[in-house]
N, C-alpha and C. Protein backbone atom coordinates (compact mmCIF):
# COMPACT_ATOMS: atom_id res chain seq x y z
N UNK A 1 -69.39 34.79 23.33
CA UNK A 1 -69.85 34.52 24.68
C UNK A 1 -70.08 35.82 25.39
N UNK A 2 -70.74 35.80 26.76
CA UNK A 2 -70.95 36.68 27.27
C UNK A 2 -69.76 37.27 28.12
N UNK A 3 -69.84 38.78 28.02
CA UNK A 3 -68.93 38.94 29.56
C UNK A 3 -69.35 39.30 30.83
N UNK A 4 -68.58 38.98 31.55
CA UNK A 4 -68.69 38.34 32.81
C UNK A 4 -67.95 39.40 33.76
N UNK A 5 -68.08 40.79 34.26
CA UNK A 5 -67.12 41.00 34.85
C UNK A 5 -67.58 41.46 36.31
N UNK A 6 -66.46 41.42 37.14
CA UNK A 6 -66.08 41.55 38.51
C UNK A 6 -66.80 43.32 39.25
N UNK A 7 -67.49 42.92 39.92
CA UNK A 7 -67.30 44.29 40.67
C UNK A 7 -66.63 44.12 41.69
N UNK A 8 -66.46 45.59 42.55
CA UNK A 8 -65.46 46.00 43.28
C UNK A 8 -65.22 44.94 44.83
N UNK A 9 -66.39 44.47 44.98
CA UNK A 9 -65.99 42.85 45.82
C UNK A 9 -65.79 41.68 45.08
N UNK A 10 -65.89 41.66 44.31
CA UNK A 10 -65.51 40.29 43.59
C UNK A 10 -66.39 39.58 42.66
N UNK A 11 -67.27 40.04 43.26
CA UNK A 11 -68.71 39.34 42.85
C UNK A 11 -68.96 39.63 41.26
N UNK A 12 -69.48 38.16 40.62
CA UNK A 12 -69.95 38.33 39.04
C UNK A 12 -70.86 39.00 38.53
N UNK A 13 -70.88 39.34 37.57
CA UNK A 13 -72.17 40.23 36.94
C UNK A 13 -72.29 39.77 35.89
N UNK A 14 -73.37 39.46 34.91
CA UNK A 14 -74.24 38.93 34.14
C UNK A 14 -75.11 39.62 33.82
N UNK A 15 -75.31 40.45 32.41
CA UNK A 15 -76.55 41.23 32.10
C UNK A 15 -78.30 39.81 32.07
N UNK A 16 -79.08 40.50 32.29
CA UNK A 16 -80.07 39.79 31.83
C UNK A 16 -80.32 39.65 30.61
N UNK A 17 -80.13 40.55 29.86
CA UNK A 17 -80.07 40.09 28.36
C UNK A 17 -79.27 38.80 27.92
N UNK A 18 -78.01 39.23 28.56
CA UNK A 18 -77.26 38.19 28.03
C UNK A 18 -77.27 36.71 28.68
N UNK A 19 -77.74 36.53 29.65
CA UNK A 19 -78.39 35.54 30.26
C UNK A 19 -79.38 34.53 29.62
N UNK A 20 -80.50 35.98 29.14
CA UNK A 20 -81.40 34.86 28.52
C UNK A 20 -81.15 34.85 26.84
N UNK A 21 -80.19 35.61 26.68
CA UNK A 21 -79.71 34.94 25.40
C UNK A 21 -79.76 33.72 25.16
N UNK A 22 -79.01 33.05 25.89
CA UNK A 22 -78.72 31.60 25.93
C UNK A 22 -79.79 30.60 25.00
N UNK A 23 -81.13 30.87 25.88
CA UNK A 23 -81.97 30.16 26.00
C UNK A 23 -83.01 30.74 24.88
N UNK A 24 -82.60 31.63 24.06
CA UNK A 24 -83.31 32.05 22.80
C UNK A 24 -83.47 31.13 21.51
N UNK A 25 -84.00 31.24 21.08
CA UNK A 25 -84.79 30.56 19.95
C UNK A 25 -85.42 31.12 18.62
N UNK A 26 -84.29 31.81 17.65
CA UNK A 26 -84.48 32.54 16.78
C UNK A 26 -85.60 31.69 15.51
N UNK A 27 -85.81 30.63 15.94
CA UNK A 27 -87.34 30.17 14.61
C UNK A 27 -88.21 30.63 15.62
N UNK A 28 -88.40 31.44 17.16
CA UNK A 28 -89.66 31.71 17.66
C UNK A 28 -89.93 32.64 17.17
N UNK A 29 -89.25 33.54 16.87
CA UNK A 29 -88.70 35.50 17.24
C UNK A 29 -90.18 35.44 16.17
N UNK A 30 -90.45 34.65 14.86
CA UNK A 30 -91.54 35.44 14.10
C UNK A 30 -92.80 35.44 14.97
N UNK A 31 -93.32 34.09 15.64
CA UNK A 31 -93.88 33.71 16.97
C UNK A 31 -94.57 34.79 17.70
N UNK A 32 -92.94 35.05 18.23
CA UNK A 32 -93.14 36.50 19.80
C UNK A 32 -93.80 37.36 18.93
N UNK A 33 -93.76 38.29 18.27
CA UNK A 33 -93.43 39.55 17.77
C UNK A 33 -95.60 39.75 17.17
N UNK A 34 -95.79 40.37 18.77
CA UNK A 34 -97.27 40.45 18.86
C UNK A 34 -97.48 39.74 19.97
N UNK A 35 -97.26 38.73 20.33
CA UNK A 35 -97.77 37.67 21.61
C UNK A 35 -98.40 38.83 22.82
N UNK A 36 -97.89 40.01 22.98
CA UNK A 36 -98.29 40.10 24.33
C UNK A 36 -99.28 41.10 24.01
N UNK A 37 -99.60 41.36 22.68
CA UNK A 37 -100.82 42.23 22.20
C UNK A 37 -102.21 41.51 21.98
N UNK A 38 -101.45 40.43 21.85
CA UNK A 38 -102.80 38.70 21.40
C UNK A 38 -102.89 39.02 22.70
N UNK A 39 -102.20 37.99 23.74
CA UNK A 39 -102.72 37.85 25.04
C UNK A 39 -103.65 38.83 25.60
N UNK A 40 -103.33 40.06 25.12
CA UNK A 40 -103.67 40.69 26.61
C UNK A 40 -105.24 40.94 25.95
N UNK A 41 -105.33 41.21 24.37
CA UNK A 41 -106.51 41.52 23.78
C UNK A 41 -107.59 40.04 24.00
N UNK A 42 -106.94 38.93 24.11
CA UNK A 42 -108.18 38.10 24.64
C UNK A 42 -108.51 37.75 25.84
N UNK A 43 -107.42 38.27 26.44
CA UNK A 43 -107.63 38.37 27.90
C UNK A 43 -108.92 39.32 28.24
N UNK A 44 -108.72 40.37 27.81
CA UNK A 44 -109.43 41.28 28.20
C UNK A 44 -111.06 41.47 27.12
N UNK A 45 -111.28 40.35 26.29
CA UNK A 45 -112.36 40.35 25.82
C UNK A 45 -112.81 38.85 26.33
N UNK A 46 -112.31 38.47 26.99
CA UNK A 46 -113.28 37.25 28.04
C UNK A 46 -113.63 37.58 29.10
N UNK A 47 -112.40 38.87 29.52
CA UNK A 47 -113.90 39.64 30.83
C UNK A 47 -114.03 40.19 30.75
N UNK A 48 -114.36 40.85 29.57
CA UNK A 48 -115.35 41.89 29.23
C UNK A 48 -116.78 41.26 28.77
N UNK A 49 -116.80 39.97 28.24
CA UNK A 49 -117.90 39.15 27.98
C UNK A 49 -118.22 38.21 28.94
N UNK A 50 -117.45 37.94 30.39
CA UNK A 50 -118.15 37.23 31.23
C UNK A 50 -118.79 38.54 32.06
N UNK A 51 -118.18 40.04 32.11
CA UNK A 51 -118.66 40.56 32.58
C UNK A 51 -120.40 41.26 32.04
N UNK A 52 -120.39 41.47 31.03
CA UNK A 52 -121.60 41.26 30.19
C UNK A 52 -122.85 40.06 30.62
N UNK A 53 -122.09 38.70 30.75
CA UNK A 53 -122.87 38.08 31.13
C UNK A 53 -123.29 38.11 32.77
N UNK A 54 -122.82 38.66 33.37
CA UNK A 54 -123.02 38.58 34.43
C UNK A 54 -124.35 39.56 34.70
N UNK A 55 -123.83 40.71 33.99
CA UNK A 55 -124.95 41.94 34.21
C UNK A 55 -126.06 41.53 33.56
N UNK A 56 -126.24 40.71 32.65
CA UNK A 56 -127.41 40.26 31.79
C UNK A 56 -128.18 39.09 32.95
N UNK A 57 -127.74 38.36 33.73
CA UNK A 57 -127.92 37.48 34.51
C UNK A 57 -128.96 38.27 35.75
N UNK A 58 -128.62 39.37 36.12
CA UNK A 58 -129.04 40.14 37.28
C UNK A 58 -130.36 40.59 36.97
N UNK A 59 -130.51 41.13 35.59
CA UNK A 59 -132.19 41.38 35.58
C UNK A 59 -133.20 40.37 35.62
């Protein structure tokens, strides 16, 4: 389990790691591992090709 400890008012502390541990899902991990290199590469080749179309539109 995680630890949990006190600072100097009282108050809990909780890493974020260990937080979203919890809620991990080790059959995704093969999944993740690239996701935000996919995303961002088709992200950025749909506006790069609506932008294309746009400029092709203007003449």
């Amino acid at each position: 389990m995680h630890t949990i400890e006190g600072d100097a008012d009282g108050a809990e502390k909780r890493s974020a790691r260990g937080v979203l541990s919890e809620y991990a899902d080790p059959k995704l991990w093969e999944q993740e591992e690239g996701a935000w290199e996919r995303a961002a590469a088709e992200k950025y080749k749909r506006s790069a090709r609506s932008l294309h179309l746009e400029n092709n539109c203007e003449d």
